[in-house]
Protein backbone atom coordinates (compact mmCIF):
# COMPACT_ATOMS: atom_id res chain seq x y z
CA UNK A 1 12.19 -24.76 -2.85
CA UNK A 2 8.89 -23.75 -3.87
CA UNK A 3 7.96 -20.63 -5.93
CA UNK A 4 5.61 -18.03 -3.99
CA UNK A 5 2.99 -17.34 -6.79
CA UNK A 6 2.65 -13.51 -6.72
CA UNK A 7 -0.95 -12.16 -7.08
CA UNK A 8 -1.54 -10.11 -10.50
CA UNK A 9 -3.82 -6.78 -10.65
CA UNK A 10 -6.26 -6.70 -13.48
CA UNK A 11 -6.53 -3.81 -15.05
CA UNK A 12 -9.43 -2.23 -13.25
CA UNK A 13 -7.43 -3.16 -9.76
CA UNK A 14 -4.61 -1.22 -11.25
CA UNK A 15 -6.92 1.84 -12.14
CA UNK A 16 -8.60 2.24 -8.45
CA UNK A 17 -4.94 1.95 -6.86
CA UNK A 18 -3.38 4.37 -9.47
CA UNK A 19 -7.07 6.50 -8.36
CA UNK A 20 -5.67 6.73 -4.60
CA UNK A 21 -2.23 7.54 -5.21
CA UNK A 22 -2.12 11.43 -4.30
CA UNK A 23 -0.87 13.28 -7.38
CA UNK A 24 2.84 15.09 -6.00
CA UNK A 25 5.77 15.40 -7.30
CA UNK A 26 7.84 13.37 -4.60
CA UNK A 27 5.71 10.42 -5.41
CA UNK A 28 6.96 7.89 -7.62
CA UNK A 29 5.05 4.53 -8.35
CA UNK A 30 6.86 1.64 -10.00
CA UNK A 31 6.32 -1.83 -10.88
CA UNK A 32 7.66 -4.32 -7.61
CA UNK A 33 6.81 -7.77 -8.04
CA UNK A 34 4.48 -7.37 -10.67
CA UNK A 35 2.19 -5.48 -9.14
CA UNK A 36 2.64 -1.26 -8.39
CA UNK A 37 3.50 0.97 -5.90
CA UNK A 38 3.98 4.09 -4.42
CA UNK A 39 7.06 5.41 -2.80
CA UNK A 40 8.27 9.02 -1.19
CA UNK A 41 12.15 9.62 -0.99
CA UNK A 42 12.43 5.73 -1.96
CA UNK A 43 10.05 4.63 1.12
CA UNK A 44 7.41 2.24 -0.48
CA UNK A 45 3.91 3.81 1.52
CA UNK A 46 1.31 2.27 -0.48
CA UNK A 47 1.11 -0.87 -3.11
CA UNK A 48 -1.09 -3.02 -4.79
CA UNK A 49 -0.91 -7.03 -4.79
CA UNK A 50 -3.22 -8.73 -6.71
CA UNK A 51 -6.88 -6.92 -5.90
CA UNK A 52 -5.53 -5.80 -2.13
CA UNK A 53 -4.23 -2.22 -1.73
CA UNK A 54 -1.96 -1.89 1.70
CA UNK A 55 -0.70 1.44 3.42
CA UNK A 56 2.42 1.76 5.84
CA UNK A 57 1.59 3.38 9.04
CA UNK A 58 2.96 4.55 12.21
CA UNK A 59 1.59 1.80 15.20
CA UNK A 60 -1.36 3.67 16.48
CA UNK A 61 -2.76 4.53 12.85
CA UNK A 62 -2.35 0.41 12.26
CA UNK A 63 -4.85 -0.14 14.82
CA UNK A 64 -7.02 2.75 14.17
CA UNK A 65 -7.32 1.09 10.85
CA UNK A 66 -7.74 -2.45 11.87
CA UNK A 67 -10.76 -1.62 13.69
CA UNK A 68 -12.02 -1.29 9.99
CA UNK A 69 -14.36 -4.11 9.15
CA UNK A 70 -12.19 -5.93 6.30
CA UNK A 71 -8.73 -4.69 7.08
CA UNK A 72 -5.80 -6.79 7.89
CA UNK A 73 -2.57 -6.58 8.30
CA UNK A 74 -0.20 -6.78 5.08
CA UNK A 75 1.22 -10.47 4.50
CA UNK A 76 2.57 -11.38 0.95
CA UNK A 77 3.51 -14.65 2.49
CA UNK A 78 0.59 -16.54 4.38
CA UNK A 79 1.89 -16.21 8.06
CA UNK A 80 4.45 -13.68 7.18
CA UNK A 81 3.21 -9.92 7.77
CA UNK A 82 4.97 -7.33 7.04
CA UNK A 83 5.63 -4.96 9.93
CA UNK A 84 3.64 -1.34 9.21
CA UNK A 85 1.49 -2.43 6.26
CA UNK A 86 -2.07 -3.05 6.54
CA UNK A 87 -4.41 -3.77 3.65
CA UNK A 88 -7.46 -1.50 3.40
CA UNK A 89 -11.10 -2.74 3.13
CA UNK A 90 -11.64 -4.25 0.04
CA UNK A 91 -14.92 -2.57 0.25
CA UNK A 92 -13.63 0.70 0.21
CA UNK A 93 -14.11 0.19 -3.55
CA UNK A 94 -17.58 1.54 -3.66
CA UNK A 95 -16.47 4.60 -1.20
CA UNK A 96 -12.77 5.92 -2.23
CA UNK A 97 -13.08 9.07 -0.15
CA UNK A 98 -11.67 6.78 2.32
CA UNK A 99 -9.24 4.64 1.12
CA UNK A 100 -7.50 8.25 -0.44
CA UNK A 101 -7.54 9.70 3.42
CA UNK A 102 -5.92 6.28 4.56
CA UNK A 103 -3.27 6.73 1.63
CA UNK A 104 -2.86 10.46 2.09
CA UNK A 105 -2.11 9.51 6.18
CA UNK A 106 0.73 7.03 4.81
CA UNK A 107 1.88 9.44 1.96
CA UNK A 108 2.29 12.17 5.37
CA UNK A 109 3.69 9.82 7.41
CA UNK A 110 6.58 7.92 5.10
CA UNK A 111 7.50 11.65 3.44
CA UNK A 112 8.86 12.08 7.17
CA UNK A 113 11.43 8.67 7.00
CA UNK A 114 14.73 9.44 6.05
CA UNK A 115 15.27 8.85 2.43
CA UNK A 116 16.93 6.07 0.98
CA UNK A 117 19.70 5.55 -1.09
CA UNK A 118 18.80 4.22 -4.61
CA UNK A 119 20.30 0.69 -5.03
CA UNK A 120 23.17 0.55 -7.51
């Protein structure tokens, strides 16, 4: 069985994602697979892999933000998308004002999901 070779973050993609994440107290970023994200009440809502930055969003929010020249829907594994995640426009870069609103909207969103339990 073959490896899936997980994407790293250099340093400045680390530094523009840790830019986005909104600065409250229920947030809690963490290291998952060697990249970071963001989680409220143990819901991941946004995350980093390699230089791509994804959100979780409710369905109609996916395709408002699909309609965004660059965005696509989150898949770690070619072919494999994960269901609510959507990576944001890479050029957002040069114009975080939006990528933050796009976070804040997941941040409002997941802080609504029932919390999970923390894995023993």
């Amino acid at each position: 069985m073959t490896r899936m070779k997980v994407p790293r973050p250099g340093r400045v993609d680390r530094a523009f994602f840790l830019s986005l994440v909104p600065r409250d107290t229920r947030v809690k970023v963490r290291p998952m697979f060697g990249n970071d994200a963001a989680f409220v009440n143990g819901n991941l809502f946004t995350g980093l892999f390699g230089k791509d930055v994804f959100v979780r969003l409710p369905e109609e929010e996916q395709a408002e933000l699909l309609k965004a020249k660059g965005a696509s829907r989150f898949a770690p594994m070619a072919g494999k998308p994960m269901s609510g995640y959507i990576v944001i426009p890479s050029s957002w870069r040069s114009e975080p004002g939006k990528a933050k609103g796009w976070v804040a909207k997941s941040l409002s969103w997941a802080s609504g999901l029932p919390p999970k339990s923390p894995k023993k």
